[in-house]
Protein backbone atom coordinates (compact mmCIF):
# COMPACT_ATOMS: atom_id res chain seq x y z
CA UNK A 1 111.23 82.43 70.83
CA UNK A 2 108.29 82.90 73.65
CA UNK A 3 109.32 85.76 76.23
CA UNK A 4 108.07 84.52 79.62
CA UNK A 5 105.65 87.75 81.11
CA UNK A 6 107.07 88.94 84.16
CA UNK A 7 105.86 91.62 86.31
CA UNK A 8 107.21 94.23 88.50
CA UNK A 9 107.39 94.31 92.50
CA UNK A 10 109.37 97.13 93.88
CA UNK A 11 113.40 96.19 92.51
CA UNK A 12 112.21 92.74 92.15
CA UNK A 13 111.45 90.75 89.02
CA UNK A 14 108.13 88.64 89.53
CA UNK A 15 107.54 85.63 86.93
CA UNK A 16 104.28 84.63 85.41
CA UNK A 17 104.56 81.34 87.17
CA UNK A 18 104.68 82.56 90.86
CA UNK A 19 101.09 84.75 90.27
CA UNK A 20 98.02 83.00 90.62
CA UNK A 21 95.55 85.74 90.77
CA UNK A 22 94.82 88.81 88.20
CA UNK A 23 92.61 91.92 88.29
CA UNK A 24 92.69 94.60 86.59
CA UNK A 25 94.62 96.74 88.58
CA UNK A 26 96.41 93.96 90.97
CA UNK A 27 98.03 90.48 90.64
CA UNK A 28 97.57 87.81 93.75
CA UNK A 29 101.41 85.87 94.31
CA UNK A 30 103.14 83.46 96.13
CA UNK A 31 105.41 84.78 99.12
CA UNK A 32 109.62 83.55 98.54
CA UNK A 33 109.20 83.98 102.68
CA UNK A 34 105.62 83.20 103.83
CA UNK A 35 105.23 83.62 108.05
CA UNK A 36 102.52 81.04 107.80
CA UNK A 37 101.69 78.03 104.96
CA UNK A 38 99.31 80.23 102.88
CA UNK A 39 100.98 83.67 103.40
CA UNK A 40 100.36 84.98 99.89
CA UNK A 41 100.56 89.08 98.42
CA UNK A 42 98.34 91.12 96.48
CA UNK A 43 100.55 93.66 94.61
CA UNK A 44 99.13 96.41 92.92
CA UNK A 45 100.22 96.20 89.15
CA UNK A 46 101.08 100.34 88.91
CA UNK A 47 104.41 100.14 90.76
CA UNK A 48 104.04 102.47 93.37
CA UNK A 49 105.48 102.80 96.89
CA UNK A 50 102.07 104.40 99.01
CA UNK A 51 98.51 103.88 99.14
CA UNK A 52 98.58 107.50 98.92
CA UNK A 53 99.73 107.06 94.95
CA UNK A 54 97.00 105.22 94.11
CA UNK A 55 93.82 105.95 93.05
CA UNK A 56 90.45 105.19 94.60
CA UNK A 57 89.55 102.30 91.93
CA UNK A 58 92.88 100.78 92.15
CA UNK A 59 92.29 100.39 95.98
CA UNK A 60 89.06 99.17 95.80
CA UNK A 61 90.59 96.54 93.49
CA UNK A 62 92.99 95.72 95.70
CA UNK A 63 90.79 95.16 98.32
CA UNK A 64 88.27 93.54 96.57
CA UNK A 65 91.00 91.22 95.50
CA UNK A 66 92.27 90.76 98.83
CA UNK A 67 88.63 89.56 99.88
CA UNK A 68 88.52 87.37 97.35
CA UNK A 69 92.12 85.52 97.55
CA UNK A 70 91.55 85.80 101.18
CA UNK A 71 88.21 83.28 101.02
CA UNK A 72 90.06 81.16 98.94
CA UNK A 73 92.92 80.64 101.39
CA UNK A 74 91.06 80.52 104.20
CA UNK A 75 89.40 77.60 102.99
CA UNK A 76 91.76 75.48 101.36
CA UNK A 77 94.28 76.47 104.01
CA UNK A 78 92.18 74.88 106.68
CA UNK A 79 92.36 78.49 108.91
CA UNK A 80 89.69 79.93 110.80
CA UNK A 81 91.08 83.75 110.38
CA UNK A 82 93.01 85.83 108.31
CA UNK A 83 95.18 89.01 108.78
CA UNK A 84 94.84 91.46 105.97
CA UNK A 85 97.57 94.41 106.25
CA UNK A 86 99.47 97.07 104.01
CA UNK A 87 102.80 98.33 105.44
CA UNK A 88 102.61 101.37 104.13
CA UNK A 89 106.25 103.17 104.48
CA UNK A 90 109.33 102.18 105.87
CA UNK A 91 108.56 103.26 108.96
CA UNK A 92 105.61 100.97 109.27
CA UNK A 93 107.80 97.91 108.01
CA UNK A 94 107.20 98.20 103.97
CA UNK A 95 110.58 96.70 102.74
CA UNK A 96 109.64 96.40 99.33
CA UNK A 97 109.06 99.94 97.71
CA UNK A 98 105.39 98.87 96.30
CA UNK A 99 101.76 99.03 97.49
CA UNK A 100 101.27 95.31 98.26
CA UNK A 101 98.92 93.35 100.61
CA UNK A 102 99.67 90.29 102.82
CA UNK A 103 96.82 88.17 103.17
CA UNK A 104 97.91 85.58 106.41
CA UNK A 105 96.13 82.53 107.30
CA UNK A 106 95.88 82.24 110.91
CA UNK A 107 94.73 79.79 112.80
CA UNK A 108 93.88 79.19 116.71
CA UNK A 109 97.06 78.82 118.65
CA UNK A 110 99.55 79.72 115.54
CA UNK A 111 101.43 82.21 118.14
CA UNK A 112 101.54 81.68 121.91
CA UNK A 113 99.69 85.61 122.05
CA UNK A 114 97.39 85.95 119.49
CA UNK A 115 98.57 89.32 118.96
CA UNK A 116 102.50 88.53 118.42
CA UNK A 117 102.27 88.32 114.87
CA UNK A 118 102.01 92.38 114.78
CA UNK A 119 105.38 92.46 116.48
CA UNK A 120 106.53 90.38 113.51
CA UNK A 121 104.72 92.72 111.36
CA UNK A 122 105.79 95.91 112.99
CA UNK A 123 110.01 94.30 112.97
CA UNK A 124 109.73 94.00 116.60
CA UNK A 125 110.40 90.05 116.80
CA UNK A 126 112.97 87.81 115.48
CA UNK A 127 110.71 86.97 112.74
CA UNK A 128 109.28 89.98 109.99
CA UNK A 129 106.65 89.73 107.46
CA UNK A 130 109.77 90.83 105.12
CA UNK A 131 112.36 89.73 107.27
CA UNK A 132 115.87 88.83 105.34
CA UNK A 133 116.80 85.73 107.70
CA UNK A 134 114.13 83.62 106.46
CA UNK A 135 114.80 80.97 104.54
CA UNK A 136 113.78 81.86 100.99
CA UNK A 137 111.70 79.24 99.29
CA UNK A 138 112.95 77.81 95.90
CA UNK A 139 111.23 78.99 92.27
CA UNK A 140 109.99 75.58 91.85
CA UNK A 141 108.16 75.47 95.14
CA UNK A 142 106.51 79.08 94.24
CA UNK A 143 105.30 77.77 91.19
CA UNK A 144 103.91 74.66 92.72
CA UNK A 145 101.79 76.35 95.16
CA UNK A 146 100.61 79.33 92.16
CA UNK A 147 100.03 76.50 90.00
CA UNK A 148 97.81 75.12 92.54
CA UNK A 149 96.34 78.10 93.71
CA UNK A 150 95.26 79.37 90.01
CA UNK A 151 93.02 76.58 89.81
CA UNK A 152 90.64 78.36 92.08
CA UNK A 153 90.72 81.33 90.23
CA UNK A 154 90.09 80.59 86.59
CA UNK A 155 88.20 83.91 85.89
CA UNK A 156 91.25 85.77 87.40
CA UNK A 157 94.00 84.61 85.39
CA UNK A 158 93.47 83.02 82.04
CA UNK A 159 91.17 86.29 80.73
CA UNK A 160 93.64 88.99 82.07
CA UNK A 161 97.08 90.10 80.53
């Protein structure tokens, strides 16, 4: 009997098939609630709540990472921009208890202020980065778009546990 590899995310359970990127230090995933077609996380693999717990080589990792999902996206996405941002504590919107980076393709015009989508970020809108009254996306949708995505990262997944 194979055991499917999972990984951690805060409470949550993460499977194999929803990642698309791995690092040593970091996995790349699909969002269940993206903001924007694209919206994908880079999750730190030591399951931690602050960027305070980790070290300095696991954040340059996670950046790095971030960089280099973020060039990917931005080009098969069709955007023209990206946010890049860590909630880091409740009280700057983190509602899942672990280091993690959203990487959002943005594009001219996607809100009617350019600047709106930190009110999503920041809970201040009807509509939150990790808001619960999104419509979750199915497993088979999330594995569609990681299968998809892991093809432009085949250094980043096959060789890495």
């Amino acid at each position: 009997m194979i055991i499917p590899k999972v990984y951690q995310f805060g409470p949550h359970v993460i499977p194999e098939a929803q990642v698309f990127f791995k690092s040593k230090f970091c996995i790349g995933l699909v969002n269940l609630k993206p903001i924007t077609p694209g919206h994908v996380l880079v999750v730190s693999r030591r399951n931690v709540p602050r960027v305070k717990d980790l070290n300095p080589e696991e954040i340059a990792d996670i950046m790095i990472s971030a960089q280099t999902i973020g060039n990917v996206v931005e080009k098969q996405f069709g955007c023209t921009s990206l946010t890049t941002v860590i909630q880091d504590g409740p009280q700057a919107g983190q509602t899942v208890p672990h280091v993690h980076m959203h990487v959002i393709p943005r594009r001219m015009g996607d809100w009617a202020n350019n600047d709106d989508i930190y009110e999503e970020l920041g809970g201040k809108s009807k509509v939150r980065v990790d808001n619960e009254e999104r419509e979750p996306r199915s497993a088979e949708e999330m594995k569609k778009e990681a299968e998809w995505l892991r093809t432009f990262f085949p250094d980043n997944f096959n060789d890495m546990p």
